[in-house]
C-alpha atoms as a PDB file:
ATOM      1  CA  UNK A   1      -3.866 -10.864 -18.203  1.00  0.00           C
ATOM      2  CA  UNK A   2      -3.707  -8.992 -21.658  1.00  0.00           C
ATOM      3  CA  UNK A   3      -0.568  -7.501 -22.769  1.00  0.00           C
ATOM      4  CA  UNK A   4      -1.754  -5.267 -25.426  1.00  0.00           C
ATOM      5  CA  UNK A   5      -4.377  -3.719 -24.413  1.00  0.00           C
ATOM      6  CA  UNK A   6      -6.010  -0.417 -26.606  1.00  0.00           C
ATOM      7  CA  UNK A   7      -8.260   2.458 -24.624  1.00  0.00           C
ATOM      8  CA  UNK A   8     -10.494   5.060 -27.155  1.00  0.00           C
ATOM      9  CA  UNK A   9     -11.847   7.666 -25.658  1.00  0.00           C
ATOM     10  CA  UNK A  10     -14.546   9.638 -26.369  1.00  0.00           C
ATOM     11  CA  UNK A  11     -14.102  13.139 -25.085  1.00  0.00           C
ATOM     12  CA  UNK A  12     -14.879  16.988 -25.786  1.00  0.00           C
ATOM     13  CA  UNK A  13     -11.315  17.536 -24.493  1.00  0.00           C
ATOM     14  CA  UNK A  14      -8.963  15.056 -26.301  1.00  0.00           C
ATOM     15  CA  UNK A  15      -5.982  17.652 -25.457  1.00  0.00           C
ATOM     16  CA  UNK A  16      -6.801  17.253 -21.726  1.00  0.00           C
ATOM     17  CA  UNK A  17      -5.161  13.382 -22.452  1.00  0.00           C
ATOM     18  CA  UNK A  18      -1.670  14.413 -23.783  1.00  0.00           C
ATOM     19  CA  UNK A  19       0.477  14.704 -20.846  1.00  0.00           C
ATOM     20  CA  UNK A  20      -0.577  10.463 -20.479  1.00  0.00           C
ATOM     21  CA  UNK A  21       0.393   9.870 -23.714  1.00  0.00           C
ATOM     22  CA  UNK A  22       3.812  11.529 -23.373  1.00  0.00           C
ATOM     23  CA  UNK A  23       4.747  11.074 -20.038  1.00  0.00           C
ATOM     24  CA  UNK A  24       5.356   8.776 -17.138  1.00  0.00           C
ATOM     25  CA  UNK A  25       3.977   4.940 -17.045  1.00  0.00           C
ATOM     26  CA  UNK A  26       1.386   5.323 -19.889  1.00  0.00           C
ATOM     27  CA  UNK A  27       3.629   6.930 -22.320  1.00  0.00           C
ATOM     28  CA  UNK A  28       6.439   4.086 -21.325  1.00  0.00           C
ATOM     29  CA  UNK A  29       3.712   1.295 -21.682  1.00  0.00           C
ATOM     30  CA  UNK A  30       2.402   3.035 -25.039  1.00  0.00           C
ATOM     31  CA  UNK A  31       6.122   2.950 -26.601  1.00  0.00           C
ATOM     32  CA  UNK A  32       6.818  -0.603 -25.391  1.00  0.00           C
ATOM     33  CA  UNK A  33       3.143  -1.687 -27.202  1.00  0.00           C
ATOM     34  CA  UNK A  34       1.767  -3.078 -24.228  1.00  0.00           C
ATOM     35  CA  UNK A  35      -1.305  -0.739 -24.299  1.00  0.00           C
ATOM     36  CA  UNK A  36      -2.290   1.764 -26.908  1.00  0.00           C
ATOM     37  CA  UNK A  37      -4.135   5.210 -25.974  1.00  0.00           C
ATOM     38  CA  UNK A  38      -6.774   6.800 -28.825  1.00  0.00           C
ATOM     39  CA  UNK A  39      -8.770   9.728 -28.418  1.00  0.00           C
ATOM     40  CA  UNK A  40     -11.922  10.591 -30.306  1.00  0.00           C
ATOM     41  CA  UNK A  41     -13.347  13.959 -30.417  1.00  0.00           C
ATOM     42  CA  UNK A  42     -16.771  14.065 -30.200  1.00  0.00           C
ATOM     43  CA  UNK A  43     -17.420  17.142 -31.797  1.00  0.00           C
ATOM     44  CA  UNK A  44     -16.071  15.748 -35.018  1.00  0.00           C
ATOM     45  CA  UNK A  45     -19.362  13.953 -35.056  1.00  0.00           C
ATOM     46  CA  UNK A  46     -21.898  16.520 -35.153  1.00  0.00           C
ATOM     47  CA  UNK A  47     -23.380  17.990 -38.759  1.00  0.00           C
ATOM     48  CA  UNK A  48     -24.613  21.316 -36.476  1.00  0.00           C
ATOM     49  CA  UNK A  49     -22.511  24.421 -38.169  1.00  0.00           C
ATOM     50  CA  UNK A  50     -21.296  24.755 -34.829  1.00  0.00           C
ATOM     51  CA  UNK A  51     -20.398  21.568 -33.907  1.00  0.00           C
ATOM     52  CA  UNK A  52     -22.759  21.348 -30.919  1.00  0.00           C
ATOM     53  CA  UNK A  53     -23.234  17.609 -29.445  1.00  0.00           C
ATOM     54  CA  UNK A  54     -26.015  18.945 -26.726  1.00  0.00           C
ATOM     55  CA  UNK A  55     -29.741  19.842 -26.145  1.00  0.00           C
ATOM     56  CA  UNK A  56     -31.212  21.030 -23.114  1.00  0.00           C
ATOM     57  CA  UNK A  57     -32.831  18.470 -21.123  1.00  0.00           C
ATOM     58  CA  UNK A  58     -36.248  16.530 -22.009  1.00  0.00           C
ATOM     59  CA  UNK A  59     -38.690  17.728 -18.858  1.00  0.00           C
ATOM     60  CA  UNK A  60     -36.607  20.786 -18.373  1.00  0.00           C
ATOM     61  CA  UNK A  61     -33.837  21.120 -15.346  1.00  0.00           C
ATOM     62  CA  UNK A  62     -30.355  22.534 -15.353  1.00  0.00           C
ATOM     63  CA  UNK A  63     -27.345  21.746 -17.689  1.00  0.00           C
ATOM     64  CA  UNK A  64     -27.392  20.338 -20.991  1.00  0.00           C
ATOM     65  CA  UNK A  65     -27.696  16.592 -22.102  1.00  0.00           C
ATOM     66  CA  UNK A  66     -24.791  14.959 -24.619  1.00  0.00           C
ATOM     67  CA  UNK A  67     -26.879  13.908 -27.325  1.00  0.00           C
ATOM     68  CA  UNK A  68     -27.241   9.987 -28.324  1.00  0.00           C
ATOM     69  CA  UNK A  69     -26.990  10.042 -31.956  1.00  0.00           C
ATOM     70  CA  UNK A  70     -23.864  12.345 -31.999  1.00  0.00           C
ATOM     71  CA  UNK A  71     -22.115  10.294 -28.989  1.00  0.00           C
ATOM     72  CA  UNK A  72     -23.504   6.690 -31.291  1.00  0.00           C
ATOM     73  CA  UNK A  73     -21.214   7.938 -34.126  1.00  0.00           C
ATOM     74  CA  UNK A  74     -18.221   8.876 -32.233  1.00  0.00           C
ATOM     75  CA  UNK A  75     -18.916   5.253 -30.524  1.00  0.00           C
ATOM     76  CA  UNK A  76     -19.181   3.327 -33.790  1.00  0.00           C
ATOM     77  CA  UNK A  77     -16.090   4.657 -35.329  1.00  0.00           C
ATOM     78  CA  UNK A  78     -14.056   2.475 -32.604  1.00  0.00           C
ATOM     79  CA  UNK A  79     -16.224   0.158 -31.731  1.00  0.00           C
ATOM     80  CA  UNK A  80     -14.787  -3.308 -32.181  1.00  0.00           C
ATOM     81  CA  UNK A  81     -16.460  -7.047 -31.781  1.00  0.00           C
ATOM     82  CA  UNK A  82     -13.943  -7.316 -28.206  1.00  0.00           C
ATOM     83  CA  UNK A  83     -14.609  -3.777 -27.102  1.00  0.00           C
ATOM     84  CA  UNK A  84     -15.804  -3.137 -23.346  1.00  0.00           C
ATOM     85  CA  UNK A  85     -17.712   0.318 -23.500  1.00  0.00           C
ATOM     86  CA  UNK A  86     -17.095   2.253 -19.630  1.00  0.00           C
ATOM     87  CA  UNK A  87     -19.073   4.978 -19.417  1.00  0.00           C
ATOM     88  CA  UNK A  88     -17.625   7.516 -16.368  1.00  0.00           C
ATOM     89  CA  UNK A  89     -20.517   8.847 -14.229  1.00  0.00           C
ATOM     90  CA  UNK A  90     -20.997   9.871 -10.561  1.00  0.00           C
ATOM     91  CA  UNK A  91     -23.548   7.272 -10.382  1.00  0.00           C
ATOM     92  CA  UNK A  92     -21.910   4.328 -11.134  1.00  0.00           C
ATOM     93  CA  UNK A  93     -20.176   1.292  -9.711  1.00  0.00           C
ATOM     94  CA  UNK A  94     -17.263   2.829  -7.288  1.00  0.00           C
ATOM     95  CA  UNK A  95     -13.916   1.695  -8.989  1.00  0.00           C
ATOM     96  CA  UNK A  96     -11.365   0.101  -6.529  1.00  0.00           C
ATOM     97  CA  UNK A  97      -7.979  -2.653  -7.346  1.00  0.00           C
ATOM     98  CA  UNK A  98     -10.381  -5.498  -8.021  1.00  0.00           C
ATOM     99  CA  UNK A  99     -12.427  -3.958 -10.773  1.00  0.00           C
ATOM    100  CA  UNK A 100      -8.852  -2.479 -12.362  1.00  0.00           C
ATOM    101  CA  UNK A 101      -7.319  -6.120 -12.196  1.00  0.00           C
ATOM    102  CA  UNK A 102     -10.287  -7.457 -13.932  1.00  0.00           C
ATOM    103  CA  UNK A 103     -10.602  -4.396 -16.606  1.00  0.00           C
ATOM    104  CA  UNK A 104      -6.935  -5.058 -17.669  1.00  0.00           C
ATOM    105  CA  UNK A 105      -7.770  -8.259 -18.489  1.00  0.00           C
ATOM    106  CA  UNK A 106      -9.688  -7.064 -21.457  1.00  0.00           C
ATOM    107  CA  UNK A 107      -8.204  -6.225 -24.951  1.00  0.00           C
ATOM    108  CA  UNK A 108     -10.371  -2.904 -25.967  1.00  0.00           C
ATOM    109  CA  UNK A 109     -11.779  -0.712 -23.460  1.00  0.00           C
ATOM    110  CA  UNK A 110     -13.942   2.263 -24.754  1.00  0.00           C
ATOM    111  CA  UNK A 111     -14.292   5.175 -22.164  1.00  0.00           C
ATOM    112  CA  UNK A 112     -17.424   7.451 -22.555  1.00  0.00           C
ATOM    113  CA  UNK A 113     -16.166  10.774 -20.664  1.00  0.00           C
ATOM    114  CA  UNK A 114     -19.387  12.676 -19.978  1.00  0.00           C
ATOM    115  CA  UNK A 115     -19.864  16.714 -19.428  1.00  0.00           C
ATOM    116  CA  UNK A 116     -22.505  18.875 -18.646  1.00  0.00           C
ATOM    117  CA  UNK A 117     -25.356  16.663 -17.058  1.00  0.00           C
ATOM    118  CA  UNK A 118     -23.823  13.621 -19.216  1.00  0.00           C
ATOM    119  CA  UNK A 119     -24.471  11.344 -21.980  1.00  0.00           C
ATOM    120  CA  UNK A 120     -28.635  11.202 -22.836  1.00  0.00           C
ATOM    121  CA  UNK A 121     -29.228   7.899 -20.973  1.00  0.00           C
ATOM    122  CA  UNK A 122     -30.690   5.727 -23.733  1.00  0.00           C
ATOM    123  CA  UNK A 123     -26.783   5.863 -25.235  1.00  0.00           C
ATOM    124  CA  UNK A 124     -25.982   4.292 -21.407  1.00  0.00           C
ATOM    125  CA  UNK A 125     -28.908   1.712 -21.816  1.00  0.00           C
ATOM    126  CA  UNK A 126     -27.748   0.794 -25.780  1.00  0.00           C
ATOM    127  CA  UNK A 127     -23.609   0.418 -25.357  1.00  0.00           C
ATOM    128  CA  UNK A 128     -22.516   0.991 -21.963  1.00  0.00           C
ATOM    129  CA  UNK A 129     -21.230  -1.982 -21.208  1.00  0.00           C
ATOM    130  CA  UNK A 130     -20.758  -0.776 -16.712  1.00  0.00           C
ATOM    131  CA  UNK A 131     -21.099   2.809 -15.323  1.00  0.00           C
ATOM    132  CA  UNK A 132     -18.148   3.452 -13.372  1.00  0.00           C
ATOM    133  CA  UNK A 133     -17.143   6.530 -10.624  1.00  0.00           C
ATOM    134  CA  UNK A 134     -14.058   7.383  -8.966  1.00  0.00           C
ATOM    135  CA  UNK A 135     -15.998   8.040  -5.603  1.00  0.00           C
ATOM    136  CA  UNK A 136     -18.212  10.140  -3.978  1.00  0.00           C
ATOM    137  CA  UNK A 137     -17.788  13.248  -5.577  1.00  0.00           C
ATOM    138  CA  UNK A 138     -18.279  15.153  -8.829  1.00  0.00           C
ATOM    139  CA  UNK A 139     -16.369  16.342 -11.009  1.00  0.00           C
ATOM    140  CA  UNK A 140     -16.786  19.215 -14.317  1.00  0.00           C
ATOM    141  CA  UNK A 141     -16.315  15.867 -16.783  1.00  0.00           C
ATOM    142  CA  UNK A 142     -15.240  12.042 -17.096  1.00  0.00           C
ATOM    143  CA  UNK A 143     -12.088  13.029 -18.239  1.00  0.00           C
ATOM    144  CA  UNK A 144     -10.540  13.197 -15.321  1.00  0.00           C
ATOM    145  CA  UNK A 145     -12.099   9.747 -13.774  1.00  0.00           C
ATOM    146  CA  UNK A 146     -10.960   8.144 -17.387  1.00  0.00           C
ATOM    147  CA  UNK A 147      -7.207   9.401 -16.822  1.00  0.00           C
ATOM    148  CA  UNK A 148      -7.304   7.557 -13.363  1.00  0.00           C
ATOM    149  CA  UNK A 149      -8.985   4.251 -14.268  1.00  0.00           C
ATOM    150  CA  UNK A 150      -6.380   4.124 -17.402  1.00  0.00           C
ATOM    151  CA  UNK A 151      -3.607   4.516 -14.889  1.00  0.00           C
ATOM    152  CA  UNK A 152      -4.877   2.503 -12.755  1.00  0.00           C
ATOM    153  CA  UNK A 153      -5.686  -0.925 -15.485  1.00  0.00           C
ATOM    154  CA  UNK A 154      -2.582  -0.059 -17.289  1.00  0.00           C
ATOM    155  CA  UNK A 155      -0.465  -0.898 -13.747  1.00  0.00           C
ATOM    156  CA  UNK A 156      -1.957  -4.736 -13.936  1.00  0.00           C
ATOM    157  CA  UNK A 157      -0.888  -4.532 -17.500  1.00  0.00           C
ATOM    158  CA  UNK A 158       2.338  -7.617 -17.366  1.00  0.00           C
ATOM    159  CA  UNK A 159       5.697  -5.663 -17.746  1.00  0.00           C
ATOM    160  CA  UNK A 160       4.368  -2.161 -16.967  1.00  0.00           C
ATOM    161  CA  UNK A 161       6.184  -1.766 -13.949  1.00  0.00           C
ATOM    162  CA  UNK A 162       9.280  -3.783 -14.867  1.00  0.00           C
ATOM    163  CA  UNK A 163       9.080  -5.500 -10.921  1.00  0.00           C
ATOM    164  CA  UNK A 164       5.699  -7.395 -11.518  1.00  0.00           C
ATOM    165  CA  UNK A 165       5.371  -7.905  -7.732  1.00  0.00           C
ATOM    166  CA  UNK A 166       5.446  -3.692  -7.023  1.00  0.00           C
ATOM    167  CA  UNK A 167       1.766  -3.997  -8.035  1.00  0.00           C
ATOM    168  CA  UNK A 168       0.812  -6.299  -5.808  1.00  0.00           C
ATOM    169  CA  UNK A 169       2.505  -4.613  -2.308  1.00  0.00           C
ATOM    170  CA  UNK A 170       0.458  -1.438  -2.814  1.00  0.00           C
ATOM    171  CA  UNK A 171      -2.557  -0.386  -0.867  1.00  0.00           C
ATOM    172  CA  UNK A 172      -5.620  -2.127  -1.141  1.00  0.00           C
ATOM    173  CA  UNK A 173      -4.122  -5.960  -2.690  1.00  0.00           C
ATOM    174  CA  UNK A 174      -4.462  -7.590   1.227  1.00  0.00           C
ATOM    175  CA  UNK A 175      -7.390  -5.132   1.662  1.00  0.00           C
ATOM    176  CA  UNK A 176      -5.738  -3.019   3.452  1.00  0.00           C
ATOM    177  CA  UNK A 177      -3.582   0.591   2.898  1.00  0.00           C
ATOM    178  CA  UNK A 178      -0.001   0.094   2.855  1.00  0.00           C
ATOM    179  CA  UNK A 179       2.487   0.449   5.246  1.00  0.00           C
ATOM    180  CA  UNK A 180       4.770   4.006   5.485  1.00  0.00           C
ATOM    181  CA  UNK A 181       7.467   3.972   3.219  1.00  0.00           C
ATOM    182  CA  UNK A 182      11.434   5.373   4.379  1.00  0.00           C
ATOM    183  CA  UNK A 183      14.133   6.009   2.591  1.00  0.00           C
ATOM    184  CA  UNK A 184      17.751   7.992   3.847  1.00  0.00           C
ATOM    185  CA  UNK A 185      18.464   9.961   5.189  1.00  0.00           C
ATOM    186  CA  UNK A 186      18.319   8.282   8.248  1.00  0.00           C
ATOM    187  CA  UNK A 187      17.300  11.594  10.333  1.00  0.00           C
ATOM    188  CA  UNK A 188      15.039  14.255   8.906  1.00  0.00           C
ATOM    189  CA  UNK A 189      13.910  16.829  11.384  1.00  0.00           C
ATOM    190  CA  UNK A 190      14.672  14.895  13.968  1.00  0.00           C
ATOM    191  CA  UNK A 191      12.899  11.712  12.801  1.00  0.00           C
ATOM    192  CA  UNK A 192      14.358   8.383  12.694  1.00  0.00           C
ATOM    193  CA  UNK A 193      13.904   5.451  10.371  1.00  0.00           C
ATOM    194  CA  UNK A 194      12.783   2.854  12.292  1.00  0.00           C
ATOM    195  CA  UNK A 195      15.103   1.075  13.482  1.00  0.00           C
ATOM    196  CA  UNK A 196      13.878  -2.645  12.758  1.00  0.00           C
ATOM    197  CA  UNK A 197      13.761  -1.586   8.452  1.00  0.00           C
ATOM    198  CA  UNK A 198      17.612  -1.159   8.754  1.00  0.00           C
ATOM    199  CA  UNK A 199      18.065  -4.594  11.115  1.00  0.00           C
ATOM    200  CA  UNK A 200      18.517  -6.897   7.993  1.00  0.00           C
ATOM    201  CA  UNK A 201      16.125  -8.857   9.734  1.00  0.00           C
ATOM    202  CA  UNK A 202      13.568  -9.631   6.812  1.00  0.00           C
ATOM    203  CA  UNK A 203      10.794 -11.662   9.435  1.00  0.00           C
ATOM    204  CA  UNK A 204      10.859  -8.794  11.869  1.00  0.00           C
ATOM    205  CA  UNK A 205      10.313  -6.169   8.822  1.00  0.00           C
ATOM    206  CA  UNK A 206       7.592  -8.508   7.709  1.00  0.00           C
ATOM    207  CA  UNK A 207       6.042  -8.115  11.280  1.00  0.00           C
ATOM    208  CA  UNK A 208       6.614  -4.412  11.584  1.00  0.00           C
ATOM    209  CA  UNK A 209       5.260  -3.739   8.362  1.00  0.00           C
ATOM    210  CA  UNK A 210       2.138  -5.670   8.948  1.00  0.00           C
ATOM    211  CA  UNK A 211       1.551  -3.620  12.595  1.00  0.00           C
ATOM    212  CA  UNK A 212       2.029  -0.273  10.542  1.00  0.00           C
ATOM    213  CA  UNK A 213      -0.505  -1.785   7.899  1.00  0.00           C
ATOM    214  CA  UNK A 214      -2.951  -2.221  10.307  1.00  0.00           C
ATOM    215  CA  UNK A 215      -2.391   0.880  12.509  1.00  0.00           C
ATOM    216  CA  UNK A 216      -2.830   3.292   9.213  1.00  0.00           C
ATOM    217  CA  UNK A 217      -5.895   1.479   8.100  1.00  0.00           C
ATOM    218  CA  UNK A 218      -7.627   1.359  11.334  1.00  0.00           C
ATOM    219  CA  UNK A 219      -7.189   5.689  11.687  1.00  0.00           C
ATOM    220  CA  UNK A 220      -8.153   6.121   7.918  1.00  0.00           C
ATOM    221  CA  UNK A 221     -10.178   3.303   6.720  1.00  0.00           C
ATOM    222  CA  UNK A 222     -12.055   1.475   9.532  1.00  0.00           C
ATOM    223  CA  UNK A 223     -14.486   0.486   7.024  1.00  0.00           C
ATOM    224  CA  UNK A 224     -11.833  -1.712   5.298  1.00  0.00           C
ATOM    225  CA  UNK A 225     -11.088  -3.381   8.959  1.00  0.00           C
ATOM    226  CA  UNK A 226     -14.299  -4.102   9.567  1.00  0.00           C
ATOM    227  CA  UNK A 227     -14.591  -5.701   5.927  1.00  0.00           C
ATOM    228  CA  UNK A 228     -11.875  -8.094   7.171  1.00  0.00           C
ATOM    229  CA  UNK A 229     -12.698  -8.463  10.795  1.00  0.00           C
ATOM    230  CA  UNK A 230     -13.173 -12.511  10.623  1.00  0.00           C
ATOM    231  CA  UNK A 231      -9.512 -12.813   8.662  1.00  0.00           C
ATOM    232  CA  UNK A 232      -7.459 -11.333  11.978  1.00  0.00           C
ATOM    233  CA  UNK A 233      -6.033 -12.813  14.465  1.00  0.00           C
ATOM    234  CA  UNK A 234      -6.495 -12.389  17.942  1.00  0.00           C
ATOM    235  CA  UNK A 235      -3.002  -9.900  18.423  1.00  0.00           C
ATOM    236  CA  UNK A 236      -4.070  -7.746  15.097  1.00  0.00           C
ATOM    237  CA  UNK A 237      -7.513  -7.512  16.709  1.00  0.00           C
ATOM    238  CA  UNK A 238      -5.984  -5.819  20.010  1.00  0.00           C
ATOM    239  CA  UNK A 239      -3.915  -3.973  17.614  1.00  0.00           C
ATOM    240  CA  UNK A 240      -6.747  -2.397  16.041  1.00  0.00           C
ATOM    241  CA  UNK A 241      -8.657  -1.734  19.364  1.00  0.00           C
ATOM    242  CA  UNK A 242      -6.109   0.155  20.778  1.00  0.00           C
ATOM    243  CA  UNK A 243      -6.101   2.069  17.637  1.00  0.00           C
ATOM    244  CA  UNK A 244      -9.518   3.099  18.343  1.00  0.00           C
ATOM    245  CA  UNK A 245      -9.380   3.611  21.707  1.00  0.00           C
ATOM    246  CA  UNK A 246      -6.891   6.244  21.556  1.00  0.00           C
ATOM    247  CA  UNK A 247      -8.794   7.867  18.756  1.00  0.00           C
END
C-alpha cells in the first residue's frame, strides 16, 4: 500500500477541514508525511463579482446546481497524471473497509464535496473517476462524507496506527462487527469483566471473542450473517439461531 499518499479537496467550506488537519490521526499522519491534506476553495474559481459557483437547475426543480466550468478549474489546478477524482454523492457506490483498503492504495485522491443539489452532472461524467456515499442518508454537503472516507483510507495508510495489526481486528475485516471491548475497572455498576478476558488463557479469549462477534452481528447486522452464511460452521450457525430466536 502507498505511504504517502496526498487528498485535495474541493469544497465551499475549506475551514470545515481544520480540526483533521490539526488534530488526532490525520494531523499525526500529516506531520509524519505519510499522507498530505489540501483544500481548494471553490469559490476562488469563479470571475462572478460575487463569487457565485451556482445556477438554478436546467428544467427547473428545487436547489441550485454547482456549475461545471467553475468546479473544472478548481479541478485542474490539482489535478495530477496519478490523481483518482471521488466525487461524494448520495447516489453513489456505498463506501465500506474494502473500498478504503483499496483507495489507500492510491497516491492522489481528489474529493469533489458537493452542496446544494450537487456538482452539474456532465463535471461527474468528464472527471469523476467513482461516485461514492457514506450510506443511506443525506447530508447538507460532501464535506462531511469526505472527512470520513479520509479517516477511514488514511487508517490502511502503513505506520498510521503505529500497531499495523489494530487495523485489521476492527469491525468489518472478517465481515463481521467486532467483539465488546473491557477495560478496569473490573466492576462498574455492578458489571463484571468477563471472566474468561482476565483467565490468561489466549485460545479461550480467542473463542469467547469469536461467540461475542457473532452474537453482536446477528442483533445488528443480520445482513452481514447472511452474507457469510456458507463460511460458518455448524456451532456458529446454532449460535446465530438462537440469536434470532430470542429476538
Amino acid at each position: 500500500m502507498n505511504s504517502n499518499l496526498k487528498f485535495s479537496v474541493i469544497t465551499l467550506f475549506p475551514e470545515m477541514f481544520l480540526p483533521l488537519q490539526n488534530e488526532g490521526i490525520i494531523a499525526r499522519a500529516i506531520k509524519n508525511q505519510q499522507v498530505s491534506l489540501n483544500t481548494v476553495f471553490l469559490r476562488d474559481f469563479s470571475d462572478h463579482p460575487r463569487k457565485n459557483v451556482d445556477k438554478q437547475p436546467a428544467g427547473g426543480g428545487d436547489g441550485m446546481v454547482l456549475r461545471a466550468d467553475i468546479a473544472e478549474k478548481a479541478l485542474l489546478s490539482v489535478l495530477s497524471p496519478d490523481a483518482f477524482v471521488i466525487n461524494l454523492t448520495p447516489s453513489g457506490k456505498i463506501f465500506d473497509s474494502n473500498l478504503a483498503k483499496t483507495l489507500a492504495k492510491k497516491s492522489h485522491l481528489i474529493l469533489l464535496c458537493g452542496r446544494y443539489a450537487g456538482f452539474d452532472h456532465r463535471l461527474e461524467l468528464e472527471y469523476a473517476d467513482i461516485n461514492i456515499s457514506i450510506g443511506d442518508f443525506v447530508l447538507s454537503g460532501g464535506e462531511l462524507p469526505a472527512m470520513c472516507l479520509i479517516d477511514s483510507v488514511t487508517r490502511f495508510i502503513p505506520g498510521v496506527l503505529g500497531n499495523e495489526e489494530s487495523a485489521l481486528l476492527d469491525s468489518f475485516e472478517d465481515g463481521l462487527l467486532e467483539a465488546p471491548q473491557y477495560t478496569h475497572p473490573e466492576e462498574f455498576h455492578g458489571l463484571s469483566i468477563p471472566k474468561v478476558l482476565l483467565s490468561g488463557d489466549h485460545k479461550k479469549i480467542k473463542e469467547f471473542n469469536r461467540k461475542e462477534q457473532l452474537k453482536v452481528t446477528a442483533r445488528n447486522r443480520p445482513d452481514l450473517i447472511l452474507s457469510k452464511w456458507d463460511e460458518f460452521s455448524k456451532q456458529e450457525k446454532i449460535i446465530i439461531e438462537k440469536i434470532w430466536k430470542s429476538g
